[in-house]
C-alpha atoms as a PDB file:
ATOM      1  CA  UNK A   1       0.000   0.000   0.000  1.00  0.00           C
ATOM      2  CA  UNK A   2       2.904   2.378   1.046  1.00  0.00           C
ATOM      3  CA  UNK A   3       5.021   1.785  -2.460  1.00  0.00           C
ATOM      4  CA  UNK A   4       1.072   2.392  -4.022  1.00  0.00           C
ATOM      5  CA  UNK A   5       0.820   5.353  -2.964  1.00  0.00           C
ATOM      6  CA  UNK A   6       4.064   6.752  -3.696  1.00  0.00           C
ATOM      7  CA  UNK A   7       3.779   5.634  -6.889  1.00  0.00           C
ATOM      8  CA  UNK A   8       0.584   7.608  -7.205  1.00  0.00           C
ATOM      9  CA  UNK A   9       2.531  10.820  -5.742  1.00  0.00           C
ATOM     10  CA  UNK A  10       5.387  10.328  -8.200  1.00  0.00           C
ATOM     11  CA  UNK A  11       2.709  10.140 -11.127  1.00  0.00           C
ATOM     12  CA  UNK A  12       0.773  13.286  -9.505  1.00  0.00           C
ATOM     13  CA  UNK A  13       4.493  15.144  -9.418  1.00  0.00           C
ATOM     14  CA  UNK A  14       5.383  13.871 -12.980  1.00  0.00           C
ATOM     15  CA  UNK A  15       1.960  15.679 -14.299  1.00  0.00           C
ATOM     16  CA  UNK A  16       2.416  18.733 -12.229  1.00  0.00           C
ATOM     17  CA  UNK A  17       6.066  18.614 -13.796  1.00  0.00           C
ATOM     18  CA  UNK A  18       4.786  18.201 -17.686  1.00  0.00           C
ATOM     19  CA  UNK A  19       2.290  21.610 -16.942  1.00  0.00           C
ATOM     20  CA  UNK A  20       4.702  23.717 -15.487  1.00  0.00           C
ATOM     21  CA  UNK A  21       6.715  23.035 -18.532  1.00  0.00           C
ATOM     22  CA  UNK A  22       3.578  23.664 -21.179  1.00  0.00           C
ATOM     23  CA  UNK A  23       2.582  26.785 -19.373  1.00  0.00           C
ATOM     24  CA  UNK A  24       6.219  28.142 -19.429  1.00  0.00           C
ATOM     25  CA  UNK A  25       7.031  27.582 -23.421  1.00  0.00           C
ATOM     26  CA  UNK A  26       3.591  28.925 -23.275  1.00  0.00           C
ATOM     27  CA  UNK A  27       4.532  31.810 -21.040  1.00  0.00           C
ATOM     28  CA  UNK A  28       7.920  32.867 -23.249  1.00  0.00           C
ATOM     29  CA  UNK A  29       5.815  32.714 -26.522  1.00  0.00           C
ATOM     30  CA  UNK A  30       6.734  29.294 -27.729  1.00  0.00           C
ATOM     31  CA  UNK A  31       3.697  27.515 -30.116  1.00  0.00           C
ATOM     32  CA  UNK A  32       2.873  24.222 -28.734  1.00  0.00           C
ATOM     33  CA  UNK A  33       2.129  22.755 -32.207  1.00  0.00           C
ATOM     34  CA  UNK A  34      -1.801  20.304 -32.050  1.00  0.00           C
ATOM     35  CA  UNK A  35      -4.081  20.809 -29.925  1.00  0.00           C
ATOM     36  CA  UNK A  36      -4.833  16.878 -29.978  1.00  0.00           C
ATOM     37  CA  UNK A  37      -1.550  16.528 -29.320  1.00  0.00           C
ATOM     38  CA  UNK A  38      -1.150  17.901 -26.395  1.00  0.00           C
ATOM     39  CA  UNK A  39      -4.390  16.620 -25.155  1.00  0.00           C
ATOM     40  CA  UNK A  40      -3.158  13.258 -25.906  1.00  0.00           C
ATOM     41  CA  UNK A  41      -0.150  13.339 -23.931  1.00  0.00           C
ATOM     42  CA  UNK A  42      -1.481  14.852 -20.755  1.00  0.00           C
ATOM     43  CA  UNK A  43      -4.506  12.380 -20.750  1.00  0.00           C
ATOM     44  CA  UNK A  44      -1.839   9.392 -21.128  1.00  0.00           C
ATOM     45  CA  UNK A  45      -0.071  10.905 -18.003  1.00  0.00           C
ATOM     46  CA  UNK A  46      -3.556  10.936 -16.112  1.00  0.00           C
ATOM     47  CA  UNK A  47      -3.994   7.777 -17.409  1.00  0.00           C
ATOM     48  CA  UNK A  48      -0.675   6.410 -15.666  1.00  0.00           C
ATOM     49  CA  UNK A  49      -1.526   7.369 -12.301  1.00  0.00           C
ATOM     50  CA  UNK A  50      -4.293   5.375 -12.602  1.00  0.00           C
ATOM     51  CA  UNK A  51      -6.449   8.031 -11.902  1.00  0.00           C
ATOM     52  CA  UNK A  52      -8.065   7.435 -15.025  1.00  0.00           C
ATOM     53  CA  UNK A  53      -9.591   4.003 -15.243  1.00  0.00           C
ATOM     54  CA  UNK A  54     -12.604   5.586 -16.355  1.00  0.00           C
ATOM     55  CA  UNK A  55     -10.544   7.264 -19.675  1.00  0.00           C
ATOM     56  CA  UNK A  56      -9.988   3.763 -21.361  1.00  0.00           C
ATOM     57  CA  UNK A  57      -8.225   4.739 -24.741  1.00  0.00           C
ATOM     58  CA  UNK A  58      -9.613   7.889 -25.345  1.00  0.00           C
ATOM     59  CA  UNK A  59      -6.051   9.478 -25.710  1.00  0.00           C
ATOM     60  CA  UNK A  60      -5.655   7.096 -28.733  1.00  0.00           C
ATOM     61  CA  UNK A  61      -8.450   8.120 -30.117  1.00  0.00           C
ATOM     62  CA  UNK A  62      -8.282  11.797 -29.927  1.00  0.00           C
ATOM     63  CA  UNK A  63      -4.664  11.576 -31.514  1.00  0.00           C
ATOM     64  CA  UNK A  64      -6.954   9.590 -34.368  1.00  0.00           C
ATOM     65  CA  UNK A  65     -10.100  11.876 -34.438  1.00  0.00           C
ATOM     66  CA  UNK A  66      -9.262  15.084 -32.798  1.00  0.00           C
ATOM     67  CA  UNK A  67     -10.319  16.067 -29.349  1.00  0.00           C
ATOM     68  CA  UNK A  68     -14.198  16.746 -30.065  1.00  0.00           C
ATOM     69  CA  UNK A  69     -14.807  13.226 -32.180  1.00  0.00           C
ATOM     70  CA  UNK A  70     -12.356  11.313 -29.578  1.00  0.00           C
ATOM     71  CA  UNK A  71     -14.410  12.094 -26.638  1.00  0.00           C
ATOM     72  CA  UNK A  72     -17.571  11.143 -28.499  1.00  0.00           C
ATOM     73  CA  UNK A  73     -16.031   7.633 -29.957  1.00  0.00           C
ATOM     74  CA  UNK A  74     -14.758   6.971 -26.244  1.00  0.00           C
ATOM     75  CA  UNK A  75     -18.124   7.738 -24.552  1.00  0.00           C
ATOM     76  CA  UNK A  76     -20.683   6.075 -27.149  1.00  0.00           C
ATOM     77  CA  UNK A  77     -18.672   2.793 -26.735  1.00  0.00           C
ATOM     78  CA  UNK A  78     -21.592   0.445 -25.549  1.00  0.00           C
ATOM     79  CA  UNK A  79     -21.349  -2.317 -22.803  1.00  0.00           C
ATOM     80  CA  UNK A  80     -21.027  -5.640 -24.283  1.00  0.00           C
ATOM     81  CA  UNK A  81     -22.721  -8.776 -22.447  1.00  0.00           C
ATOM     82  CA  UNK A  82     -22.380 -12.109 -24.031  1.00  0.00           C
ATOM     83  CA  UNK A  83     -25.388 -14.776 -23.893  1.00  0.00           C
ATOM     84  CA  UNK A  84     -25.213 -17.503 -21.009  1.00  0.00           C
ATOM     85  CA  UNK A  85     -23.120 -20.093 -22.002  1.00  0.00           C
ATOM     86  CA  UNK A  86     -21.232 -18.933 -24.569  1.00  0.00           C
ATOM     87  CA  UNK A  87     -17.323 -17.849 -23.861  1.00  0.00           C
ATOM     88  CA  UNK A  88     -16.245 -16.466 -26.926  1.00  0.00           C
ATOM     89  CA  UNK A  89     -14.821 -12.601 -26.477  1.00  0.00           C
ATOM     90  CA  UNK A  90     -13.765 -10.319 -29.030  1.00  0.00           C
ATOM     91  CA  UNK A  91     -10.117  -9.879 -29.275  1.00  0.00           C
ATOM     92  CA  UNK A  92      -7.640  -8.167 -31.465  1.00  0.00           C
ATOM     93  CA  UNK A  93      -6.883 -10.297 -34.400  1.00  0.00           C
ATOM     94  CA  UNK A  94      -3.425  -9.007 -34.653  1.00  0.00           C
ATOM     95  CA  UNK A  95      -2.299 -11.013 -31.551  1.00  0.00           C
ATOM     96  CA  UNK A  96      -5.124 -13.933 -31.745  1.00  0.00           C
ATOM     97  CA  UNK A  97      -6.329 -15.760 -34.240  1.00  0.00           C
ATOM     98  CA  UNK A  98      -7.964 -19.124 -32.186  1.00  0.00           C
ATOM     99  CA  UNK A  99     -10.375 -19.878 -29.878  1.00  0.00           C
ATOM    100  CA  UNK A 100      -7.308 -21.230 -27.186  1.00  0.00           C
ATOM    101  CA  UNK A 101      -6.334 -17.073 -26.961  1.00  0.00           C
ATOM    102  CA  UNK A 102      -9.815 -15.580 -27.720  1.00  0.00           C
ATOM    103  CA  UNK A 103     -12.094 -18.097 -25.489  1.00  0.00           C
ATOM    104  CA  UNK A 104     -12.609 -16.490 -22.324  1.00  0.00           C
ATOM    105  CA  UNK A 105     -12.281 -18.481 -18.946  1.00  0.00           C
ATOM    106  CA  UNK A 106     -14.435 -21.759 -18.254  1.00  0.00           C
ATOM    107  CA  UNK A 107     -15.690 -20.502 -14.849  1.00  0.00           C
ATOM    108  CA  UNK A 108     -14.367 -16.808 -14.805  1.00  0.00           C
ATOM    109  CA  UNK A 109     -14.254 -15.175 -11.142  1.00  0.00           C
ATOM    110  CA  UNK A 110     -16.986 -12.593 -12.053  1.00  0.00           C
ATOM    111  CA  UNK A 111     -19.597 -11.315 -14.213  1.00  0.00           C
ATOM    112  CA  UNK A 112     -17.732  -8.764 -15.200  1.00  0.00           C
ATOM    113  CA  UNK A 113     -14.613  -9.656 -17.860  1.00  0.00           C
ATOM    114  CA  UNK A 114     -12.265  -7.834 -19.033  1.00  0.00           C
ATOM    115  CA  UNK A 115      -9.538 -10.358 -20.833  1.00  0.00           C
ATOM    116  CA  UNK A 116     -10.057 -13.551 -22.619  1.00  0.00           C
ATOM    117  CA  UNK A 117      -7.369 -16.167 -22.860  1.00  0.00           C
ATOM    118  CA  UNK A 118      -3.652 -15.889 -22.410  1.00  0.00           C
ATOM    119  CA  UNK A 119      -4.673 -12.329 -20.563  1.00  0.00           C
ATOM    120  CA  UNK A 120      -5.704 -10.638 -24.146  1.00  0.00           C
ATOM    121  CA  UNK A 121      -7.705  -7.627 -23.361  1.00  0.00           C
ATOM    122  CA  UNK A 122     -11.365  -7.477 -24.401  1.00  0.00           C
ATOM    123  CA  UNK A 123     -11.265  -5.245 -27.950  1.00  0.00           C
ATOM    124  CA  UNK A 124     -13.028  -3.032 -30.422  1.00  0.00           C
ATOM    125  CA  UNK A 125     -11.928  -1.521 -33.183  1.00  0.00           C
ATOM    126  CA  UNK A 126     -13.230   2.171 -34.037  1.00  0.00           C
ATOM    127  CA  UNK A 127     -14.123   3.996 -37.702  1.00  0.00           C
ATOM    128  CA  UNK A 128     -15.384   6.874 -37.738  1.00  0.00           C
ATOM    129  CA  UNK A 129     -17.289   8.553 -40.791  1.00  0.00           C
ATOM    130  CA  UNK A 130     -18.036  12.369 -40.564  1.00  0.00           C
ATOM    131  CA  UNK A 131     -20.670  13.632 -42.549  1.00  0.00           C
ATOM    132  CA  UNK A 132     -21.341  17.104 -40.468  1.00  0.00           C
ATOM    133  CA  UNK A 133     -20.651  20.234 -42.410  1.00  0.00           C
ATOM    134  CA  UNK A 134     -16.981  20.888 -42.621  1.00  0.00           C
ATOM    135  CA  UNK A 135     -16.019  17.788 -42.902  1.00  0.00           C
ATOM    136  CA  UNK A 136     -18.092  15.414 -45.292  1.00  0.00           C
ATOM    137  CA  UNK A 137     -16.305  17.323 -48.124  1.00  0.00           C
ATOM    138  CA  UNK A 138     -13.218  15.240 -47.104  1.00  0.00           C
ATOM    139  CA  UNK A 139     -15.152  11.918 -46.159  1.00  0.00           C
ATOM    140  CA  UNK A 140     -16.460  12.161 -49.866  1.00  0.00           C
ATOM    141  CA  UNK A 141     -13.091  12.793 -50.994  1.00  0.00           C
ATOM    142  CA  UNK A 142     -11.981   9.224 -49.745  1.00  0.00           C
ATOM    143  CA  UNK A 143     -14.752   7.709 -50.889  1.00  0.00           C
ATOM    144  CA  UNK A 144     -17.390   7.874 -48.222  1.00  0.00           C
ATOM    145  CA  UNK A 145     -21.093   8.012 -49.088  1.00  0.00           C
ATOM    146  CA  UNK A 146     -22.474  11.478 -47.560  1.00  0.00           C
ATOM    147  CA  UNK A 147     -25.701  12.222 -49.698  1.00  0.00           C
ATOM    148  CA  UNK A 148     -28.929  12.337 -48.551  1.00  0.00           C
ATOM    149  CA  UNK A 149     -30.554  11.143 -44.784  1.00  0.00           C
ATOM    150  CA  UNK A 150     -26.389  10.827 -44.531  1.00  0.00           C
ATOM    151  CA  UNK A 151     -26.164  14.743 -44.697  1.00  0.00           C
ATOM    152  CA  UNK A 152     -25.134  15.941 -41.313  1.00  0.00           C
ATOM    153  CA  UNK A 153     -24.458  12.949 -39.549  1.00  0.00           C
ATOM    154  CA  UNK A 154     -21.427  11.805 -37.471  1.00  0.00           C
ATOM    155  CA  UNK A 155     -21.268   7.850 -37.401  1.00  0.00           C
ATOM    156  CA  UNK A 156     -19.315   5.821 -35.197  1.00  0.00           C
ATOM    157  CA  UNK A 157     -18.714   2.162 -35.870  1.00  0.00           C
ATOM    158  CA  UNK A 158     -17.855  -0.417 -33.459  1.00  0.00           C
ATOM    159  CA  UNK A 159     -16.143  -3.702 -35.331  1.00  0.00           C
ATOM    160  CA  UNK A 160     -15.292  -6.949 -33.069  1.00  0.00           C
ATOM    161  CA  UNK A 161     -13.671  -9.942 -33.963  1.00  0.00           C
ATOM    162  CA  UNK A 162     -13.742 -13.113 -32.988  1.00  0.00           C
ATOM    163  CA  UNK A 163     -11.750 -16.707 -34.028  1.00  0.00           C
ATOM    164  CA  UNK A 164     -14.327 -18.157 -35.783  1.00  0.00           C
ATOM    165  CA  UNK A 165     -18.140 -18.398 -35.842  1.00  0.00           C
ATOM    166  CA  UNK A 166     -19.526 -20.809 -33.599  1.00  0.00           C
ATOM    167  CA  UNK A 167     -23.237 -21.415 -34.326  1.00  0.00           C
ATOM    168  CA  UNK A 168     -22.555 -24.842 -34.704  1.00  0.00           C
ATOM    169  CA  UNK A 169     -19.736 -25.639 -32.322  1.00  0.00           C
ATOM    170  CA  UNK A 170     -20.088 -28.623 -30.893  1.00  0.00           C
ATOM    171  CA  UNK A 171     -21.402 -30.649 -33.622  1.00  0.00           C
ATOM    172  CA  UNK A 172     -19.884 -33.589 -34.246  1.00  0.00           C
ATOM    173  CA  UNK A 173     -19.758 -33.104 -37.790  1.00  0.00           C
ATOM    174  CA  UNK A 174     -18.560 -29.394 -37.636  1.00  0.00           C
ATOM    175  CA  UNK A 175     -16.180 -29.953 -34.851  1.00  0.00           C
ATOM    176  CA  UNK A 176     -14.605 -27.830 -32.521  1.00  0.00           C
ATOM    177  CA  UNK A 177     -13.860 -24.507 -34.914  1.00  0.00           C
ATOM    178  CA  UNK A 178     -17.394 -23.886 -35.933  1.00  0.00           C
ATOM    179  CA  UNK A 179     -18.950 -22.910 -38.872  1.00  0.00           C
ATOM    180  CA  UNK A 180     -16.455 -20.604 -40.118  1.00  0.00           C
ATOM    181  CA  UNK A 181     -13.092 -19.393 -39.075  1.00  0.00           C
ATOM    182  CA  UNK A 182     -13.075 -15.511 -38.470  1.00  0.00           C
ATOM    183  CA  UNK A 183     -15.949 -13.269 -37.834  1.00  0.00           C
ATOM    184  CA  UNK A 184     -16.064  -9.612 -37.850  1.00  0.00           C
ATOM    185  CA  UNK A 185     -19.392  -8.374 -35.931  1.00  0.00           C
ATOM    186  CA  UNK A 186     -20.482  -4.909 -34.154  1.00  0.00           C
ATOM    187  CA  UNK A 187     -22.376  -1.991 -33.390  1.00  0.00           C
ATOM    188  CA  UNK A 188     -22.859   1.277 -34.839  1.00  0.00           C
ATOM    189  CA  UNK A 189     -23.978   4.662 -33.643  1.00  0.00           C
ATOM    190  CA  UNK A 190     -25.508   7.280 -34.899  1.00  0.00           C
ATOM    191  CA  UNK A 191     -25.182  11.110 -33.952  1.00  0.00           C
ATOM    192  CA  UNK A 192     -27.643  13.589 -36.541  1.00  0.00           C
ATOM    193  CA  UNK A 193     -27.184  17.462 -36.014  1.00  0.00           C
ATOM    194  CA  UNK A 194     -29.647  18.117 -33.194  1.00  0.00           C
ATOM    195  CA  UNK A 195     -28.346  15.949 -30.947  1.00  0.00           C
ATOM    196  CA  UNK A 196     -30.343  12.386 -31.345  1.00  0.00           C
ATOM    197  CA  UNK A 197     -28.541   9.234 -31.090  1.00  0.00           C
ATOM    198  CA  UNK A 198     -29.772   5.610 -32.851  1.00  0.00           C
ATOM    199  CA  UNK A 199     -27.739   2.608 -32.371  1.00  0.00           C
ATOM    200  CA  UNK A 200     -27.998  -0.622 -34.479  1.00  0.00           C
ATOM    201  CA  UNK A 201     -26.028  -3.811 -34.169  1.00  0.00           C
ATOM    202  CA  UNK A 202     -24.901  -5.963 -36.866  1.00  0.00           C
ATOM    203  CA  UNK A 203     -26.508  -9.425 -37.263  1.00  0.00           C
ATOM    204  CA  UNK A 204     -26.590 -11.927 -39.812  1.00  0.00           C
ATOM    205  CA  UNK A 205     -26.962 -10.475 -43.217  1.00  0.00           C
ATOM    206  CA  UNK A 206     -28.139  -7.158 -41.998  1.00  0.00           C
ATOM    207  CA  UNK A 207     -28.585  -5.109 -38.784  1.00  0.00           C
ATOM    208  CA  UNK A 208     -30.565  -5.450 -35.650  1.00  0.00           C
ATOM    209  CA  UNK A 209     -31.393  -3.357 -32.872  1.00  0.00           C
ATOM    210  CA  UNK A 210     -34.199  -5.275 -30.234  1.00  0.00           C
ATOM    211  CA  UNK A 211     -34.319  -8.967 -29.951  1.00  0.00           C
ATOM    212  CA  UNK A 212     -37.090 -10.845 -31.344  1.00  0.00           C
ATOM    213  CA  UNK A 213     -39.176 -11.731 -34.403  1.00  0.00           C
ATOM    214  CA  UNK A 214     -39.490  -8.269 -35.350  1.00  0.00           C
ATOM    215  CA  UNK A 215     -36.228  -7.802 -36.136  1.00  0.00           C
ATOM    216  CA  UNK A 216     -35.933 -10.936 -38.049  1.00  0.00           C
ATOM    217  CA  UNK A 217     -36.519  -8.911 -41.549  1.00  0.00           C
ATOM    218  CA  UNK A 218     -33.600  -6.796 -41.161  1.00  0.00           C
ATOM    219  CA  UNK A 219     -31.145 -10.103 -39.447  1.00  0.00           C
ATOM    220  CA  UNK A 220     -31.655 -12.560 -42.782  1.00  0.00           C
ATOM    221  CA  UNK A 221     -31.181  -8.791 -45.105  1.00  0.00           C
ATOM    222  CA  UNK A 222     -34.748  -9.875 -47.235  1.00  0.00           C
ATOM    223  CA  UNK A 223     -35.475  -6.456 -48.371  1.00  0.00           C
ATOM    224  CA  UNK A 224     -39.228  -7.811 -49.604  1.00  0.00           C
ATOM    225  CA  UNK A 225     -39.704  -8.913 -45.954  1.00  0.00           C
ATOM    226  CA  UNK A 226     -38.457  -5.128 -44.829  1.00  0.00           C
ATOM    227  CA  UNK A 227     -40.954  -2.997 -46.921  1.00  0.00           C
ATOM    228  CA  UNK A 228     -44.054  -5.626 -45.378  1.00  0.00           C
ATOM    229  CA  UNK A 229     -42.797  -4.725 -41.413  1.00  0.00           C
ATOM    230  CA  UNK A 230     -41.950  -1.223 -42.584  1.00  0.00           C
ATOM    231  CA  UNK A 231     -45.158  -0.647 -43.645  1.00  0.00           C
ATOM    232  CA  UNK A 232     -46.850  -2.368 -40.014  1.00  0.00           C
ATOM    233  CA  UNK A 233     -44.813  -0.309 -38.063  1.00  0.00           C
ATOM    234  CA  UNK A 234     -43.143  -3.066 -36.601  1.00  0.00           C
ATOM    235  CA  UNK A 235     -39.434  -2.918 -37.942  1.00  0.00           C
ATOM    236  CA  UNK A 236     -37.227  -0.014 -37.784  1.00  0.00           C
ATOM    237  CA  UNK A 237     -35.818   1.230 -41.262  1.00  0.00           C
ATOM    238  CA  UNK A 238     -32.300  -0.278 -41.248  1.00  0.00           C
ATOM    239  CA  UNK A 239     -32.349  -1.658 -37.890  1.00  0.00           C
ATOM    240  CA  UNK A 240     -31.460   1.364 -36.205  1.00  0.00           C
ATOM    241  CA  UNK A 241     -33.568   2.258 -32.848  1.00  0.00           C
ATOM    242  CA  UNK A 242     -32.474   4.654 -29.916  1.00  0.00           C
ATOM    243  CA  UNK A 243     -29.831   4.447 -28.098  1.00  0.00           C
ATOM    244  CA  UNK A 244     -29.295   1.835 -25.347  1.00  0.00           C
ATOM    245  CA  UNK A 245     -25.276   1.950 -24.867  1.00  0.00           C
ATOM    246  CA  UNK A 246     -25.652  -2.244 -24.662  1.00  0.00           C
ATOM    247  CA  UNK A 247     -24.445  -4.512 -27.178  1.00  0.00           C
ATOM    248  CA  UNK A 248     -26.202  -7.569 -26.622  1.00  0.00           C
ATOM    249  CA  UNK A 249     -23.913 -10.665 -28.352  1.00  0.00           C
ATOM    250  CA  UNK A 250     -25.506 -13.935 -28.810  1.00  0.00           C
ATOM    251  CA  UNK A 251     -23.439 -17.089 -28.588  1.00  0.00           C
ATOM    252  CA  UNK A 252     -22.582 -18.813 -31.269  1.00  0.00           C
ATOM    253  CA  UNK A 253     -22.730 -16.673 -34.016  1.00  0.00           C
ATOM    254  CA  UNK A 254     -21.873 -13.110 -32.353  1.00  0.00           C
ATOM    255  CA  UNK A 255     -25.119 -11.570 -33.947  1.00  0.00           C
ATOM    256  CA  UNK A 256     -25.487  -8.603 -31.923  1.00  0.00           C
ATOM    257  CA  UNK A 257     -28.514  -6.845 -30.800  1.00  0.00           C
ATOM    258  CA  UNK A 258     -28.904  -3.313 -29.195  1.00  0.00           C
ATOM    259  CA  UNK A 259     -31.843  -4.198 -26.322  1.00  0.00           C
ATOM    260  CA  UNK A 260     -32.642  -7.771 -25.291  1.00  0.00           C
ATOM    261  CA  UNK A 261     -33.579  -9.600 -22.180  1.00  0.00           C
ATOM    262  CA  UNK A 262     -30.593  -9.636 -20.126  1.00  0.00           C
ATOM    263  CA  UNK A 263     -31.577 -12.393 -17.779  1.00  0.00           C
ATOM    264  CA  UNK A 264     -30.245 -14.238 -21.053  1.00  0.00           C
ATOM    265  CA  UNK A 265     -26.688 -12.846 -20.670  1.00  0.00           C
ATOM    266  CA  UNK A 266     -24.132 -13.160 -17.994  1.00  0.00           C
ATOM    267  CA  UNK A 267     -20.872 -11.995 -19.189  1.00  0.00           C
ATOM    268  CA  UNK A 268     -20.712  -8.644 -19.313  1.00  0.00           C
ATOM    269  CA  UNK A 269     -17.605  -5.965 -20.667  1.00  0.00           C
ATOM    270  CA  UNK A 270     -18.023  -2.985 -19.544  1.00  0.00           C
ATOM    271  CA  UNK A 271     -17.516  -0.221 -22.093  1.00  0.00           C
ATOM    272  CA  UNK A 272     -14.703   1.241 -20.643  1.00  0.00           C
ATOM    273  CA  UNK A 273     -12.780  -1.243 -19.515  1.00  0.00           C
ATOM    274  CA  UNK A 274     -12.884  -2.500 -23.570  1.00  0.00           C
ATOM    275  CA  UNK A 275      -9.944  -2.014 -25.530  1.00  0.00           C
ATOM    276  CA  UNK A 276     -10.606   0.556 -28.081  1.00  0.00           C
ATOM    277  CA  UNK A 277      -8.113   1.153 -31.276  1.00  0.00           C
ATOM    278  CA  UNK A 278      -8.872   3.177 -34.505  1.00  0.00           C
ATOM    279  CA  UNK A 279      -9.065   1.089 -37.375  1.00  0.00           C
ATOM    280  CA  UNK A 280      -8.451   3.785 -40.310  1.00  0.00           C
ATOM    281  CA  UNK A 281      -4.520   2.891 -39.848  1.00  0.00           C
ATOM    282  CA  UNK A 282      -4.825  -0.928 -39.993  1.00  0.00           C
ATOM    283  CA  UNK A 283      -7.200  -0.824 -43.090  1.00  0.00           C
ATOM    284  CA  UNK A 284      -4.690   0.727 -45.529  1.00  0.00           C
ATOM    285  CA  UNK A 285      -1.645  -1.579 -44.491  1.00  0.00           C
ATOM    286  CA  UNK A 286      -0.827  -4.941 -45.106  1.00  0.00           C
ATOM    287  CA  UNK A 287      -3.531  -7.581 -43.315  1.00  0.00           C
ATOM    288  CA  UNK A 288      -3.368 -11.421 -43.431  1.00  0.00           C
ATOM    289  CA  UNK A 289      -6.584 -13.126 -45.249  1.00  0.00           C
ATOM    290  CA  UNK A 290      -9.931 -13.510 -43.663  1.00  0.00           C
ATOM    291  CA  UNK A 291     -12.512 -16.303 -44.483  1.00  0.00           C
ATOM    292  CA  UNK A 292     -15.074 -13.415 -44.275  1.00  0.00           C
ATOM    293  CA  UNK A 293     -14.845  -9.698 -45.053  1.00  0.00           C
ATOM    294  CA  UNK A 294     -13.173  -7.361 -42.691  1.00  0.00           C
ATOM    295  CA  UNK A 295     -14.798  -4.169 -41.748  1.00  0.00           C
ATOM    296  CA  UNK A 296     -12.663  -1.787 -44.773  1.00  0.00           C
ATOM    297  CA  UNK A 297     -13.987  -4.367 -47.421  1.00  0.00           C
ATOM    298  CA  UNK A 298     -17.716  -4.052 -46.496  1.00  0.00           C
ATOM    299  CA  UNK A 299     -20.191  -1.650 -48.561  1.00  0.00           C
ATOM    300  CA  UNK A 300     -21.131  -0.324 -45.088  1.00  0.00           C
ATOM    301  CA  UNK A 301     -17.288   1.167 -44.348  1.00  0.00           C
ATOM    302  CA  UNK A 302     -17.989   3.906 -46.993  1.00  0.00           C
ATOM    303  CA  UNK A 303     -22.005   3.742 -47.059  1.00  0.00           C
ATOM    304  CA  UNK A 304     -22.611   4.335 -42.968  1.00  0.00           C
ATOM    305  CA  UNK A 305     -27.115   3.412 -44.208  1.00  0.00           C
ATOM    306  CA  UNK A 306     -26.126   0.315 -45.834  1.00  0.00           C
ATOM    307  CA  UNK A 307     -28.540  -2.500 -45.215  1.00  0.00           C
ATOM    308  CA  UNK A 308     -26.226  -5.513 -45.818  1.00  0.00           C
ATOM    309  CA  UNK A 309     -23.314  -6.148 -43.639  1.00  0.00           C
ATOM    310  CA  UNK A 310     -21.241  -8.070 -46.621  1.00  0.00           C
END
């Protein structure tokens, strides 16, 4: 406890330290190029001291979006909880690749998780496609979709990955990798100009957002299926709904929904305790193969309204 807390007052001297020096290059009329910048470092030194559990990686993700869209990609990170009986947690594909490193434990200690095997942390990688005035003039310039009901918007996508999908692990006849190695799943989030925020979770062929038959339209993508519930006023256009800041991951197959019963669930993330790391870098370098499309080669990376999650 002692060498604790003279850790911590190191840290707290360190910080105190790092602003005298800012406000004196400040003070003799020395620019202190990027704003970001230099929010990014002094929220990594807060960070340290561990007085920051709550920040997660939101220095990481200012440095990648700017201060403003950092923040908001850092606080609209949902909760994940994972259906009873399934142990599967999303990892970062970089390190893990199998279900021995991304399974989490067989009887973990608590509820609450934070790492899955061989102590990777729980992850989520983070795009981010700005359609607000001032800046969909450059989204459009790399190819991003910003016509329309897109107009105005500021989207925030939420890609997991996991070993393989497991609908049918288990089976004899399947054996113990499941239906398909690799599977990139997630949850998106909407932000429009005045202020409203939708959420819809990817699931299947399309997108979800509560659990149930309802939904089922939009999960199997039949668009003929869509314009019948559309018109009953029983499916929302697209999946997305308000909203809840849960990601609700069923086991198996990972197909996510945005509200369900959570008696159902036990394993639960918590959103900042979930590795986040901006995915814009890793798209445009070199990445292995994937038995199913990663999150750069879907329609919905550059289309943020896309119905289909291939």
């Amino acid at each position: 406890m002692h060498e604790q807390g003279q850790g911590t007052v190191e840290w707290i001297g360190l910080t105190c330290l790092v602003s005298l020096l800012f406000a004196a290059l400040l003070a003799v009329g020395v620019r202190v190029s990027g704003t970001a910048l230099a929010d990014s470092i002094f929220n990594r030194i807060l960070c340290a001291t561990a007085m920051a559990d709550t920040c997660n990686d939101e220095p990481h993700l200012i440095a990648a979006y700017g201060t403003e869209v950092g923040k908001l990609a850092n606080d609209h990170m949902p909760n994940l909880a994972f259906e009873r009986g399934s142990k599967a947690l999303p990892v970062n594909f970089r390190r893990c690749r199998s279900t021995a490193c991304g399974d989490g434990a067989e009887d973990p200690p608590s509820d609450f998780v934070r790492r899955a095997g061989k102590g990777l942390p729980v992850t989520a990688f983070v795009h981010v496609i700005d359609c607000r005035p001032g800046e969909a003039a450059r989204s459009e310039a790399e190819g991003v979709d910003c016509s329309g009901e897109r107009a105005g918007n500021l989207y925030l996508q939420y890609w997991t990955y996991y070993a393989d999908s497991a609908t049918l692990r288990g089976v004899p006849i399947v054996g113990a990798k499941g239906f398909h190695p690799d599977d990139w799943e997630g949850v998106q989030v909407r932000i429009s100009p005045d202020g409203d925020v939708d959420q819809r979770a990817s699931s299947h062929n399309g997108y979800n957002h509560d659990r149930g038959p309802l939904n089922w339209p939009s999960d199997v993508g039949a668009a003929s299926l869509k314009s019948l519930f559309e018109k009953l006023g029983a499916h929302p256009r697209n999946g997305w709904g308000d909203e809840t800041r849960w990601l609700f991951v069923s086991g198996g197959s990972h197909a996510g929904n945005a509200r369900a019963f959570l008696p159902d669930f036990e394993r639960i993330a918590r959103s900042r305790q979930v590795h986040l790391i901006p995915l814009e870098p890793i798209a445009s370098g070199r990445n292995p193969r994937f038995a199913v499309s990663p999150p750069w080669r879907k329609r919905v990376w550059r289309d943020p309204e896309a119905e289909e999650t291939h």
